[in-house]
C-alpha atoms as a PDB file:
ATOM      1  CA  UNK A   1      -1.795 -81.036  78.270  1.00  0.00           C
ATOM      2  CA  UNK A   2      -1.264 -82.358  74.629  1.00  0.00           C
ATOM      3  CA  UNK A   3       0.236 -78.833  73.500  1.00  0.00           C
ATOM      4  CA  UNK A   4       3.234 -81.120  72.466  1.00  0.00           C
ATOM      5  CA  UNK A   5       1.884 -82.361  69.374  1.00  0.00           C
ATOM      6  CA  UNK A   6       1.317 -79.361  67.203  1.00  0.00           C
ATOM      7  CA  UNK A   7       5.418 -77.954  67.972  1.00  0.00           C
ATOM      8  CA  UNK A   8       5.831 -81.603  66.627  1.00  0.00           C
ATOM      9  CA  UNK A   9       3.847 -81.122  63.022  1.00  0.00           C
ATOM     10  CA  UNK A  10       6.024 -77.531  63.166  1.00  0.00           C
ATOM     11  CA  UNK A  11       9.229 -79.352  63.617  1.00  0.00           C
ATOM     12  CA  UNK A  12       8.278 -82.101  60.956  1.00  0.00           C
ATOM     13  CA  UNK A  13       7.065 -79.241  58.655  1.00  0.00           C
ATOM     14  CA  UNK A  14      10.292 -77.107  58.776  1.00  0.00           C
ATOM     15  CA  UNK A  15      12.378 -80.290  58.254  1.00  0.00           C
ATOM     16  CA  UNK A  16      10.582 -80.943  55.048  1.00  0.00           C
ATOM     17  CA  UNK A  17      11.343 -77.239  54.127  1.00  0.00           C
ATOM     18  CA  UNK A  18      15.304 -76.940  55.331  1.00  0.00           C
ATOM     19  CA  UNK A  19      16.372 -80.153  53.639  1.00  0.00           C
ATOM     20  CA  UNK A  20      15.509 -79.815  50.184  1.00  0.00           C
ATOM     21  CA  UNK A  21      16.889 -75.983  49.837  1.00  0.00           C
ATOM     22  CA  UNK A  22      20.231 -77.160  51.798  1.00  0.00           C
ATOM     23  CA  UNK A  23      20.984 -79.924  48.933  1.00  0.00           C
ATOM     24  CA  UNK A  24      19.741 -76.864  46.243  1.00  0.00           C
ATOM     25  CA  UNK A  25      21.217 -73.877  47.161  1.00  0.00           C
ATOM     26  CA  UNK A  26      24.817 -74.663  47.018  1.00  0.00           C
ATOM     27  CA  UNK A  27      24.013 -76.207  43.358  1.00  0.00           C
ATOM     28  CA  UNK A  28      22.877 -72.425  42.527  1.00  0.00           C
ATOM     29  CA  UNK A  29      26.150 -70.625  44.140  1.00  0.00           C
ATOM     30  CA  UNK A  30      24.417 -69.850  47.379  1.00  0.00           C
ATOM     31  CA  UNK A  31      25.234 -70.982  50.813  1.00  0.00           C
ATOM     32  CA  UNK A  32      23.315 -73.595  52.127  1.00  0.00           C
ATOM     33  CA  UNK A  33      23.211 -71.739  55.051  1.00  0.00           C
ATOM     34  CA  UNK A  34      20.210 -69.607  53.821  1.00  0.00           C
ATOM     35  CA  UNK A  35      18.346 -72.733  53.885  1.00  0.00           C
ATOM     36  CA  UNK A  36      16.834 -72.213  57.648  1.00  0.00           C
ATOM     37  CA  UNK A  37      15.556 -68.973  56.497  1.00  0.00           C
ATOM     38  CA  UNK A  38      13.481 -71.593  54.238  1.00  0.00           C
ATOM     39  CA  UNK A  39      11.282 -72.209  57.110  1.00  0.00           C
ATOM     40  CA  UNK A  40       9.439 -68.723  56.925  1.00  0.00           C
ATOM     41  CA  UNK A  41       7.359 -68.584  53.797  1.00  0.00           C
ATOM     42  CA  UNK A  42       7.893 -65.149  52.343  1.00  0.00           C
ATOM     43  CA  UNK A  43      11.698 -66.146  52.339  1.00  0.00           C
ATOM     44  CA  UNK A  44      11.407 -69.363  50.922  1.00  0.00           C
ATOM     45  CA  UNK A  45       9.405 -67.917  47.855  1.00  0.00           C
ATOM     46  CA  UNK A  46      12.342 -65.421  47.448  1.00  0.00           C
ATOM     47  CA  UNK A  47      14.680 -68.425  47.276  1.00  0.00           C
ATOM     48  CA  UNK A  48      12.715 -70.004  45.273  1.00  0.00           C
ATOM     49  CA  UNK A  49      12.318 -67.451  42.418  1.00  0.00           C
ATOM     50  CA  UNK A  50      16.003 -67.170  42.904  1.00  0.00           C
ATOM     51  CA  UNK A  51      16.908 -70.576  42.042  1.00  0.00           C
ATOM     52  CA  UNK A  52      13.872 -70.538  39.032  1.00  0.00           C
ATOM     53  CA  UNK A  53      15.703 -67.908  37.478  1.00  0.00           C
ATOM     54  CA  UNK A  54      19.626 -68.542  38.042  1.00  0.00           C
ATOM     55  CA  UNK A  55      21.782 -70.803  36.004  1.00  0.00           C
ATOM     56  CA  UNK A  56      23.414 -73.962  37.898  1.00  0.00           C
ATOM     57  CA  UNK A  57      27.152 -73.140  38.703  1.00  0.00           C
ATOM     58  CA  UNK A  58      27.287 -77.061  37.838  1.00  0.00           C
ATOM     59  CA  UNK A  59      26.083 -76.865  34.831  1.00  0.00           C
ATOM     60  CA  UNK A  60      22.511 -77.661  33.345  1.00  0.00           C
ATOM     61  CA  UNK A  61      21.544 -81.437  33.776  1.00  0.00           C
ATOM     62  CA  UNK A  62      20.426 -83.396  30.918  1.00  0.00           C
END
C-alpha cells in the first residue's frame, strides 16, 4: 500500500540521468550505450570526468 510512489521518483530520477549522457556521450566518441550505467552514481562521476577532460570528436563549439 502506496510502495508505488517512491519506484516512481526512482524511475523519474534515472530518466533525468540517462537522457542527458545519451545526447553527450556520442559527441565525446563514446557509445551512448554507456549512458544507463549513468544511473549508478560512482559511474556517472567516471563519465563525467571523462567527458570534462576529452576533446569533442565534433569539434569545440563556439
Amino acid at each position: 500500500m502506496g510502495g508505488g510512489l517512491p519506484i516512481l521518483f526512482a524511475m523519474i530520477w534515472v530518466a533525468l540521468l540517462v537522457v542527458p549522457f545519451w545526447k553527450l556521450l556520442p559527441r565525446y566518441g563514446i557509445s551512448k550505450y554507456f549512458a544507463p550505467l549513468a544511473a549508478m552514481p560512482a559511474i556517472a562521476l567516471v563519465l563525467l570526468w571523462i567527458i570534462a577532460f576529452k576533446e569533442d570528436v565534433d569539434g569545440p563549439r563556439s
